[in-house]
C-alpha atoms as a PDB file:
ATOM      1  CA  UNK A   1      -7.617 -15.760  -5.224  1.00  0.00           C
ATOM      2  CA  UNK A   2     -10.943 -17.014  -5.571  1.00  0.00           C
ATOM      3  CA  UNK A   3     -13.585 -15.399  -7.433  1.00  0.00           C
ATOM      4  CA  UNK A   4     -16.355 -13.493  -5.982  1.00  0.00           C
ATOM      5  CA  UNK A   5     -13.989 -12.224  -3.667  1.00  0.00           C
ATOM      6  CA  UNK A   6     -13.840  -8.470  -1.808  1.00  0.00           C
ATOM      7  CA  UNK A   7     -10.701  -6.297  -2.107  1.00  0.00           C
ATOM      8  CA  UNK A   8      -9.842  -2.830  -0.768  1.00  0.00           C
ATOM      9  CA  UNK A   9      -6.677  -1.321  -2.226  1.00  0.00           C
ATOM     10  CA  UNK A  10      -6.096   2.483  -0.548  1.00  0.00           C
ATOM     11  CA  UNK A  11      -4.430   4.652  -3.001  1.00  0.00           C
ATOM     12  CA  UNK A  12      -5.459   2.260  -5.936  1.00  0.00           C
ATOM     13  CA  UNK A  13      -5.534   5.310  -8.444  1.00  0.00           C
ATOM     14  CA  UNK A  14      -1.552   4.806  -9.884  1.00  0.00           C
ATOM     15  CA  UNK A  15       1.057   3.482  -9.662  1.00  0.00           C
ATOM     16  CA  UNK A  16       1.534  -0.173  -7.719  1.00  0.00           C
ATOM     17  CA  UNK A  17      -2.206  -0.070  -6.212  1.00  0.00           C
ATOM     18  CA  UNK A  18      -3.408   0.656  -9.492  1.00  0.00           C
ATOM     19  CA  UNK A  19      -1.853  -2.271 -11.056  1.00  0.00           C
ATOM     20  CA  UNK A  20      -2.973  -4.494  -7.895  1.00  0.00           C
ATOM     21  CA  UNK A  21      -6.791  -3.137  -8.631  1.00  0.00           C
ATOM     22  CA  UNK A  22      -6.247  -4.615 -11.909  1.00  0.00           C
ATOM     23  CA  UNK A  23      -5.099  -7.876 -11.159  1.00  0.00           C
ATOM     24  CA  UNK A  24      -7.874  -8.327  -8.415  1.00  0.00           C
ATOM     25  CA  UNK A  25     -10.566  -7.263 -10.738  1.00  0.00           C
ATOM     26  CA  UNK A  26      -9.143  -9.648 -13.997  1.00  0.00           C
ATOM     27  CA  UNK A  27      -9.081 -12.445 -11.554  1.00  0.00           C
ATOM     28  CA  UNK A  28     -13.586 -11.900 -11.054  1.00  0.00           C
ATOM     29  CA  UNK A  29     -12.893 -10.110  -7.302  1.00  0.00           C
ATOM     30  CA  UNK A  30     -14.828  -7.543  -6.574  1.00  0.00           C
ATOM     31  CA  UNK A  31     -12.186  -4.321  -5.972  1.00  0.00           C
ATOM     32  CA  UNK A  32     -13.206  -1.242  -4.029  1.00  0.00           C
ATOM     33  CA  UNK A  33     -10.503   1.500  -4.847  1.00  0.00           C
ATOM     34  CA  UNK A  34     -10.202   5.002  -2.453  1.00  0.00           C
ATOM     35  CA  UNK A  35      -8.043   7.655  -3.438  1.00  0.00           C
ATOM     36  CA  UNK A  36      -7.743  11.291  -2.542  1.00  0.00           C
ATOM     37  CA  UNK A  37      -9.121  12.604  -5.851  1.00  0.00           C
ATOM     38  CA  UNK A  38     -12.413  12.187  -8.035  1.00  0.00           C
ATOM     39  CA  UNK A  39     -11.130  12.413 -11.451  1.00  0.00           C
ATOM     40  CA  UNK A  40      -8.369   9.726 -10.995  1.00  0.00           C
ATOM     41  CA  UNK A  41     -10.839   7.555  -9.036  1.00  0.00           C
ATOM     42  CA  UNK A  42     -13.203   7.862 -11.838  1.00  0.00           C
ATOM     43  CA  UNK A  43     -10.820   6.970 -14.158  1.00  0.00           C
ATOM     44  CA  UNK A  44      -9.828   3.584 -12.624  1.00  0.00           C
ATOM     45  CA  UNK A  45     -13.722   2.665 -12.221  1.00  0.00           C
ATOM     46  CA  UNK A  46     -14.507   2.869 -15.885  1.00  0.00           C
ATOM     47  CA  UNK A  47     -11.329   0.364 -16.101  1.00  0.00           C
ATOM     48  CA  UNK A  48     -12.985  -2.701 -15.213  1.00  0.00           C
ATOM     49  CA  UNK A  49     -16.628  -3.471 -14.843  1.00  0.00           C
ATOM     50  CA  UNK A  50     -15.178  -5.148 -11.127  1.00  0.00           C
ATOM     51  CA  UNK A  51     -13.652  -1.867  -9.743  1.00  0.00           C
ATOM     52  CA  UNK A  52     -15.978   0.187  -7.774  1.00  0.00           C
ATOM     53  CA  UNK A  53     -14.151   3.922  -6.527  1.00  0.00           C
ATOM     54  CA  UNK A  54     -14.220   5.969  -3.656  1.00  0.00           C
ATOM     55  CA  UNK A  55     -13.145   9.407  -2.459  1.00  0.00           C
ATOM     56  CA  UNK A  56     -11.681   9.045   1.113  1.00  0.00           C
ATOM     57  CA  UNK A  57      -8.542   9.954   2.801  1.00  0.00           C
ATOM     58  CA  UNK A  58      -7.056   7.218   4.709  1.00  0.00           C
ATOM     59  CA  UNK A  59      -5.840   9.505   7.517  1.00  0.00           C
ATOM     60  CA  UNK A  60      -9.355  10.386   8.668  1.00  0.00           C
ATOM     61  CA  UNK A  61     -11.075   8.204  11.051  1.00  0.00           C
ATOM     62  CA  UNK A  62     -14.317   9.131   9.347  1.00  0.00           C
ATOM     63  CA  UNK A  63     -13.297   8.181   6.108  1.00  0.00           C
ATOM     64  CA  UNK A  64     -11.685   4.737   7.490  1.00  0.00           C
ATOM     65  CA  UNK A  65     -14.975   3.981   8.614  1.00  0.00           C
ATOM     66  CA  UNK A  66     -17.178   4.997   5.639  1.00  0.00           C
ATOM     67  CA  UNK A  67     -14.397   2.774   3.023  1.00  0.00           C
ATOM     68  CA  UNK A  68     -15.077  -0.415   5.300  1.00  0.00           C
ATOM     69  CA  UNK A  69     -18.893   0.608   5.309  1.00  0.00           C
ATOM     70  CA  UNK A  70     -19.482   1.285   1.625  1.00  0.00           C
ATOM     71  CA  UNK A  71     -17.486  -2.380   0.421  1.00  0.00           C
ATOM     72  CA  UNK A  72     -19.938  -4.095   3.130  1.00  0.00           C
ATOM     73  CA  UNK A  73     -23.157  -2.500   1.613  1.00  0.00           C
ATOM     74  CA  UNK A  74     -22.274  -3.405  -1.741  1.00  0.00           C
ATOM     75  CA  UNK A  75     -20.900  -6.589  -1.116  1.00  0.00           C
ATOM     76  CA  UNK A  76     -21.847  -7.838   1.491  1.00  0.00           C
ATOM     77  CA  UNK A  77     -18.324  -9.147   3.120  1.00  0.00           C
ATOM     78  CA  UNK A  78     -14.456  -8.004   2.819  1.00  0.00           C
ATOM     79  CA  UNK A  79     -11.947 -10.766   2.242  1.00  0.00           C
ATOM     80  CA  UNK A  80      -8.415  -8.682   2.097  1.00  0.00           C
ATOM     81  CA  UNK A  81      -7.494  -4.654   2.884  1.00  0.00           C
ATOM     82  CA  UNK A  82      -4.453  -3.529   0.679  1.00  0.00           C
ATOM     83  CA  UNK A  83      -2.699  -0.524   2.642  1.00  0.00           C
ATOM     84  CA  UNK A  84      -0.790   0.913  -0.279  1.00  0.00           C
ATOM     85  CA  UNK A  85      -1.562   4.556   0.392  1.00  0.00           C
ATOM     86  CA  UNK A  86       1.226   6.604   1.267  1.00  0.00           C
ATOM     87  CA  UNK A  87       2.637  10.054   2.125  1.00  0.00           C
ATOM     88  CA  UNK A  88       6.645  11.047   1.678  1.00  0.00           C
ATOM     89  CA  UNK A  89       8.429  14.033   1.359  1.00  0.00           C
ATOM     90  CA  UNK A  90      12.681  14.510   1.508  1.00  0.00           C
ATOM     91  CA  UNK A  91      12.661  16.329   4.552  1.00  0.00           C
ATOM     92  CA  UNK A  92      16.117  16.580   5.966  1.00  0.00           C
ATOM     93  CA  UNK A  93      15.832  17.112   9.704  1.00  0.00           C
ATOM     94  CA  UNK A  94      17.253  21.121   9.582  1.00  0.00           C
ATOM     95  CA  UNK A  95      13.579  21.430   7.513  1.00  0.00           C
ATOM     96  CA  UNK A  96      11.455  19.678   9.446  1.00  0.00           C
ATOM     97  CA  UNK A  97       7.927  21.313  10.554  1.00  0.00           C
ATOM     98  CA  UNK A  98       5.408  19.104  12.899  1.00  0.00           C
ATOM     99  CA  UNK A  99       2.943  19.279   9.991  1.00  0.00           C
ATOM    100  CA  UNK A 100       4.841  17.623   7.225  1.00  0.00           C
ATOM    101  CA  UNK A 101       5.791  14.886  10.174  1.00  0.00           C
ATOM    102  CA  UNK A 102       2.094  14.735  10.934  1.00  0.00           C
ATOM    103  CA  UNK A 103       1.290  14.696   7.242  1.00  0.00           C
ATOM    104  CA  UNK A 104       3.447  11.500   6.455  1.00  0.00           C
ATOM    105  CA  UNK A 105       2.415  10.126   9.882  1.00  0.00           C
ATOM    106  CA  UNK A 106      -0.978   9.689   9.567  1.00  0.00           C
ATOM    107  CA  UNK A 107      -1.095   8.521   6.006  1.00  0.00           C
ATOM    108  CA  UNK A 108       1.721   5.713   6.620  1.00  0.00           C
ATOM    109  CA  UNK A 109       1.169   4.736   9.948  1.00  0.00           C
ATOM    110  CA  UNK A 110      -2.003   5.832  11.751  1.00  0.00           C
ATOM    111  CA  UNK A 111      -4.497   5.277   8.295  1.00  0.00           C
ATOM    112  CA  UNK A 112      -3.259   1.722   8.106  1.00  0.00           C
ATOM    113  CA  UNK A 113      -4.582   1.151  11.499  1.00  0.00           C
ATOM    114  CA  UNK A 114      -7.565   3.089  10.992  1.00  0.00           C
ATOM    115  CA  UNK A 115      -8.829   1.000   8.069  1.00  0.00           C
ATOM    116  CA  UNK A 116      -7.507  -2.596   9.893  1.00  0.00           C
ATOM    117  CA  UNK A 117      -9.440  -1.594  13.140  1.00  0.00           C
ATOM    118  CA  UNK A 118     -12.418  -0.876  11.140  1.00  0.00           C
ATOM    119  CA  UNK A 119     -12.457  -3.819   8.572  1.00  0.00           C
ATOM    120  CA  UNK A 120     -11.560  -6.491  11.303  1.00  0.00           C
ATOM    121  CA  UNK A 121     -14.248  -7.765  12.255  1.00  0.00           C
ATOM    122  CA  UNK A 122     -15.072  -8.849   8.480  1.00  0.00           C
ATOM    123  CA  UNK A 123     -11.856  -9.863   8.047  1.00  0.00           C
ATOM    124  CA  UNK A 124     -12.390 -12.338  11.033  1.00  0.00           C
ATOM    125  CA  UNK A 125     -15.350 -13.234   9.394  1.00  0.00           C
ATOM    126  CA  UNK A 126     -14.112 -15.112   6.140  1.00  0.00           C
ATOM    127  CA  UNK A 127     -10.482 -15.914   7.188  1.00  0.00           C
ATOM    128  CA  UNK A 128      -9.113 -12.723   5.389  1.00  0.00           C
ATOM    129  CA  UNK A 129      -5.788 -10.928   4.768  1.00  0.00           C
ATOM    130  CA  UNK A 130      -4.312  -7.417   5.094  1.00  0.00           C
ATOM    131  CA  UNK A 131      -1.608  -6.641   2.656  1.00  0.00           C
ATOM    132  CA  UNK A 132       0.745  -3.207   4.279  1.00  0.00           C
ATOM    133  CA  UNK A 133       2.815  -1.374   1.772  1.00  0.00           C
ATOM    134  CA  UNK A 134       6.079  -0.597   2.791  1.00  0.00           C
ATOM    135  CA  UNK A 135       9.411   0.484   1.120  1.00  0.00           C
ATOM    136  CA  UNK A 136      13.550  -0.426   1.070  1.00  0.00           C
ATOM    137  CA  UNK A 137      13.820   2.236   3.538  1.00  0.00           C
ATOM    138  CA  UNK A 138      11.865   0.750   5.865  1.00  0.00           C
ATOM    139  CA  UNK A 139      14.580  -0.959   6.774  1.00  0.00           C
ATOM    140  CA  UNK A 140      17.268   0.910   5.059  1.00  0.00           C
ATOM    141  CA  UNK A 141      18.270   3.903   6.024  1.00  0.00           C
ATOM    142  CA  UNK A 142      18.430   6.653   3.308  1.00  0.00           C
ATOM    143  CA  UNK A 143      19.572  10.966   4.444  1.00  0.00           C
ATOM    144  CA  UNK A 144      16.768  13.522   4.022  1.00  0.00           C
ATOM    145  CA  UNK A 145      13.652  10.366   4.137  1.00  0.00           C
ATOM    146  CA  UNK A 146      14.045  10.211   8.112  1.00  0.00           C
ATOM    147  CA  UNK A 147      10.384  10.131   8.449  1.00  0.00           C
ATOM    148  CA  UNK A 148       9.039   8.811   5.626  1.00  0.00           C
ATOM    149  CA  UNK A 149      11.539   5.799   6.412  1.00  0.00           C
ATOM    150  CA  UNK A 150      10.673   5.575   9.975  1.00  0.00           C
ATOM    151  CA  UNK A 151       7.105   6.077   9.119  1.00  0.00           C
ATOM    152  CA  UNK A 152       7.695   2.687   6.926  1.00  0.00           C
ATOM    153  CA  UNK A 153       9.889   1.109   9.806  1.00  0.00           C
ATOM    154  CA  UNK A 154       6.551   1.651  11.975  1.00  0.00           C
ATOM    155  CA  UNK A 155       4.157   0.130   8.922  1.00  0.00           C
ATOM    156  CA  UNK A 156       5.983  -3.018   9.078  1.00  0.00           C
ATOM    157  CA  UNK A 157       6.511  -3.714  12.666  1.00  0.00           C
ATOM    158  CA  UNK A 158       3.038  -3.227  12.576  1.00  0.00           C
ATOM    159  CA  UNK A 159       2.704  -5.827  10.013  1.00  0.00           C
ATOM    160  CA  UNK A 160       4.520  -8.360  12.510  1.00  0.00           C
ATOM    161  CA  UNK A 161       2.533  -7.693  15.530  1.00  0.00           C
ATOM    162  CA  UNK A 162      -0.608  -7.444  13.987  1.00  0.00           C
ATOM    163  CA  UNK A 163       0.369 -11.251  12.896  1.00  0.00           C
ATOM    164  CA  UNK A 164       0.879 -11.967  16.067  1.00  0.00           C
ATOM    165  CA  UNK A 165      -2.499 -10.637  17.226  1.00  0.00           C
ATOM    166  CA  UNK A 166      -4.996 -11.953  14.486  1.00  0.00           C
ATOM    167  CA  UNK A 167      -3.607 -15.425  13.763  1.00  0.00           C
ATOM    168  CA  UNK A 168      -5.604 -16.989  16.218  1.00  0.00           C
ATOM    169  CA  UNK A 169      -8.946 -15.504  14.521  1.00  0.00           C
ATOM    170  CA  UNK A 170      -7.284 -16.611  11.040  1.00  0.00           C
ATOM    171  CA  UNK A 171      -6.407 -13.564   9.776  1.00  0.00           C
ATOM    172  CA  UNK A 172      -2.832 -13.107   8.355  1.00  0.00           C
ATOM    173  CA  UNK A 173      -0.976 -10.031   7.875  1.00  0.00           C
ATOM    174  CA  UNK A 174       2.050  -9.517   5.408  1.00  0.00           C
ATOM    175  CA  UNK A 175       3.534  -6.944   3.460  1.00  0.00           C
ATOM    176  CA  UNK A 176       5.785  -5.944   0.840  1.00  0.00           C
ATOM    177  CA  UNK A 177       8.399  -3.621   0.705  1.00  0.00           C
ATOM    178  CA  UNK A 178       8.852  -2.349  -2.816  1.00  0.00           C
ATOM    179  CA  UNK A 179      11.846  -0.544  -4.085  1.00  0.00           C
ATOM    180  CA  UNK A 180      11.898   2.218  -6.257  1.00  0.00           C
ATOM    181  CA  UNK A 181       8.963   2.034  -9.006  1.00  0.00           C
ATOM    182  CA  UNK A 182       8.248   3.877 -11.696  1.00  0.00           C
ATOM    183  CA  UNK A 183       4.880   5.289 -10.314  1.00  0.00           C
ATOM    184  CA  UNK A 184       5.245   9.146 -10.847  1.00  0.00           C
ATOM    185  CA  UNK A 185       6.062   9.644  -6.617  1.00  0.00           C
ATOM    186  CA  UNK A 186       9.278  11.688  -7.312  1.00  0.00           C
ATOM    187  CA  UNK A 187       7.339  14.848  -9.241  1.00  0.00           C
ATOM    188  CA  UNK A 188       3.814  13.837  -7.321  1.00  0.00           C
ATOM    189  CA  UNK A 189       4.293  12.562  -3.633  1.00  0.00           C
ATOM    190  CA  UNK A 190       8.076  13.750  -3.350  1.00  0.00           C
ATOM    191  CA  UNK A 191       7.433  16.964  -5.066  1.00  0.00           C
ATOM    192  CA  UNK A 192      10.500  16.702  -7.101  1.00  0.00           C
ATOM    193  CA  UNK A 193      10.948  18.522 -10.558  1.00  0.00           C
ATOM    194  CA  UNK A 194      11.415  16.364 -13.769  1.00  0.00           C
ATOM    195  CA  UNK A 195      15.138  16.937 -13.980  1.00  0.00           C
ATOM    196  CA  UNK A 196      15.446  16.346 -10.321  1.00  0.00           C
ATOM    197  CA  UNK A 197      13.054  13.295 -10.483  1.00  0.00           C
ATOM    198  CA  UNK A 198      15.221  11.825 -13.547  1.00  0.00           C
ATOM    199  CA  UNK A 199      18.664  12.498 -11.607  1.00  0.00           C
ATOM    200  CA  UNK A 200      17.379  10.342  -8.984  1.00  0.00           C
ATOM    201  CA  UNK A 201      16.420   7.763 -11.460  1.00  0.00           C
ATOM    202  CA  UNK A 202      19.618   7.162 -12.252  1.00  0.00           C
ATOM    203  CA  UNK A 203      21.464   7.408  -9.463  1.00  0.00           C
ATOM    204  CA  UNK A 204      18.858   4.208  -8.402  1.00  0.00           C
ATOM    205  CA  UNK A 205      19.271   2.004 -11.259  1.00  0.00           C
ATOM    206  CA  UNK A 206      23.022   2.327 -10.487  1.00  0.00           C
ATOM    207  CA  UNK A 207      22.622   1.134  -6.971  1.00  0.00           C
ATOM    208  CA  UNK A 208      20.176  -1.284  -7.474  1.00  0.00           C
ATOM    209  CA  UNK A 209      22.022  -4.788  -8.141  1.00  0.00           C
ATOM    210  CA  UNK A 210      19.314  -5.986 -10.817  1.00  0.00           C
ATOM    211  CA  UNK A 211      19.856  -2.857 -12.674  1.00  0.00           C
ATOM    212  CA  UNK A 212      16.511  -1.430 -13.346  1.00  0.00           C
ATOM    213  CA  UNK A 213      13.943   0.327 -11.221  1.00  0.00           C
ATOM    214  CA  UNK A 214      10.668  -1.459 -10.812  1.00  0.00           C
ATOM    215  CA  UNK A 215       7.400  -1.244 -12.711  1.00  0.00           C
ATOM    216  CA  UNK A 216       4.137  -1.885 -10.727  1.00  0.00           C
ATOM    217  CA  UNK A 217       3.232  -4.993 -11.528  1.00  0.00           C
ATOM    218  CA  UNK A 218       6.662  -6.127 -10.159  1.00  0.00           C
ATOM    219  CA  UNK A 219       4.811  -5.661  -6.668  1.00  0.00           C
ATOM    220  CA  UNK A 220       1.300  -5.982  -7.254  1.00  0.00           C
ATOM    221  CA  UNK A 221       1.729  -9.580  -8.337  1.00  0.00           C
ATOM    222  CA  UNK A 222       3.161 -10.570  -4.841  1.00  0.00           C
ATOM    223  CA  UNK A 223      -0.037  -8.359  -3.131  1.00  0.00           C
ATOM    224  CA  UNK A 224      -2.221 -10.499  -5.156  1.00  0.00           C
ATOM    225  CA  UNK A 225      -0.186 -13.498  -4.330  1.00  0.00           C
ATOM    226  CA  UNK A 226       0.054 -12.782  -0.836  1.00  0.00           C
ATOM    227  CA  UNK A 227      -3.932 -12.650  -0.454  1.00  0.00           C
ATOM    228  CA  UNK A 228      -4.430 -15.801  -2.483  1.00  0.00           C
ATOM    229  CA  UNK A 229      -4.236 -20.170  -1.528  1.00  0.00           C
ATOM    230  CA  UNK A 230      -0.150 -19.973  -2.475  1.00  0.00           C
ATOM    231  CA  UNK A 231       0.453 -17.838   1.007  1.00  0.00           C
ATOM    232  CA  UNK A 232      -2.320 -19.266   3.723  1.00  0.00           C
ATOM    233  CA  UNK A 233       0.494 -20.351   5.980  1.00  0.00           C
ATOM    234  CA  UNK A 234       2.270 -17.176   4.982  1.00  0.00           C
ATOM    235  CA  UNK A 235       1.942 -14.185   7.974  1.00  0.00           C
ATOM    236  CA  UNK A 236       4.420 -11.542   9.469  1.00  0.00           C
ATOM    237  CA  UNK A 237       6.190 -11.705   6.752  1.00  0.00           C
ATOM    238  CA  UNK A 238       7.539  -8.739   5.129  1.00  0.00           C
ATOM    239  CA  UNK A 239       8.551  -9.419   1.414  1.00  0.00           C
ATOM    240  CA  UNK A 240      11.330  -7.078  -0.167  1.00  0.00           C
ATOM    241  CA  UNK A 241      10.282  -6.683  -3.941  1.00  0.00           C
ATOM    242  CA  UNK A 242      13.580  -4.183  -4.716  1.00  0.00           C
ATOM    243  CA  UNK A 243      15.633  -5.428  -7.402  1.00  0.00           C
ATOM    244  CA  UNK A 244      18.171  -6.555  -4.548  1.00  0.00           C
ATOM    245  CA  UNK A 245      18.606  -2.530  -3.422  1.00  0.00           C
ATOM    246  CA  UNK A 246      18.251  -3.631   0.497  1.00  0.00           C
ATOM    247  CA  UNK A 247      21.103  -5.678  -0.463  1.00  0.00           C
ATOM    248  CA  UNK A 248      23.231  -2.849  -0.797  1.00  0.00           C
END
């Protein structure tokens, strides 16, 4: 990207928006991070000098609002939204409650929309770019992620017909669809324990044909790529960043 230009990244306290906050802020844009938490929010601020932070939860309509709001104030425009928030649990169907569908739900599927809706018309402004975070099992299907993966499935059909929708005011939509990352979402998001969490660890790098899990800035360099001059005839697209794991 340019320099001097205005970044959201949801969720940009660990993990693969952390490492897209980063590469935003090294390259001179100006990076507005949200994230549920103040001390991890702090923490990423006093990273770079470019990184501005901000408590909000993506799944309130309020807080969409207010994100959108505070990057405007300060900067005066917004040139791409990173979605990379998310919610999962492994939740086979026998436990399912409405709330922990609601929960992954509205994080996944109805913040992403929140946030677009609200940033749009400063997207349209400057030509900009929305960047959705989805997974391998958003188009593979996995036992016990039923609605975290459909939650995904949603996120990127969203992706495609938001392209649809915005390319005539130039705005283009992609996103990527990372495969397992070292990030800390088994023991945090997934609420697994550490021996649990390292059992699935290697039962992935088994499966996955490259042999190795990811590491963040496996994905954040194609976010960053995907907002920059390499990708502006790039949209709908949905780019699998998995170590070959869809492949499968």
């Amino acid at each position: 990207m340019h320099s001097e230009k205005v970044v959201i990244v949801t969720g940009g306290t660990s993990g693969i928006g952390r490492a897209a906050a980063l590469r935003f802020a090294r390259q001179g844009n100006k990076v507005l991070v949200t994230g549920r938490r103040p001390g991890p929010v702090e923490e990423i601020i006093r990273e770079h000098e470019n990184i501005a932070g901000l408590v909000a939860d993506v799944a309130s309509a309020e807080d969409a609002k207010r994100t959108i709001a505070v990057a405007v104030d300060r900067w005066g425009r917004i040139d791409s939204l990173i979605n990379n928030a998310g919610a999962g649990a492994i939740l086979p169907l026998a436990d399912t409650t409405i709330d922990r569908i609601a929960d992954i739900l509205s994080v996944n599927v109805l913040g992403p929309g929140l946030l677009a809706a609200a940033a749009l018309p400063h997207l349209k402004a400057v030509g900009g770019t929305i960047v959705n975070v989805s997974s391998t099992f958003g188009h593979k299907p996995a036992a016990g992620l039923s609605y975290y993966a459909a939650s995904k499935a949603a996120l990127e059909h969203l992706t495609r017909c938001w392209a649809l929708e915005l390319a005539p005011l130039g705005v283009r939509v992609n996103a990527v669809a990372a495969g397992p990352t070292e990030s800390g979402a088994l023991t945090g998001m997934m609420g697994l324990s550490p021996e649990q969490a390292a059992a699935i660890k290697e039962q992935e790098c088994a499966r996955i044909p490259l042999g190795r899990r990811g590491v963040p800035g496996d994905v954040a360099e194609w976010i960053v790529l995907l907002c920059g001059p390499a990708s502006t005839w790039v949209t709908g697209q949905v780019v699998a960043i998995d170590g070959g794991l869809g492949l499968a």
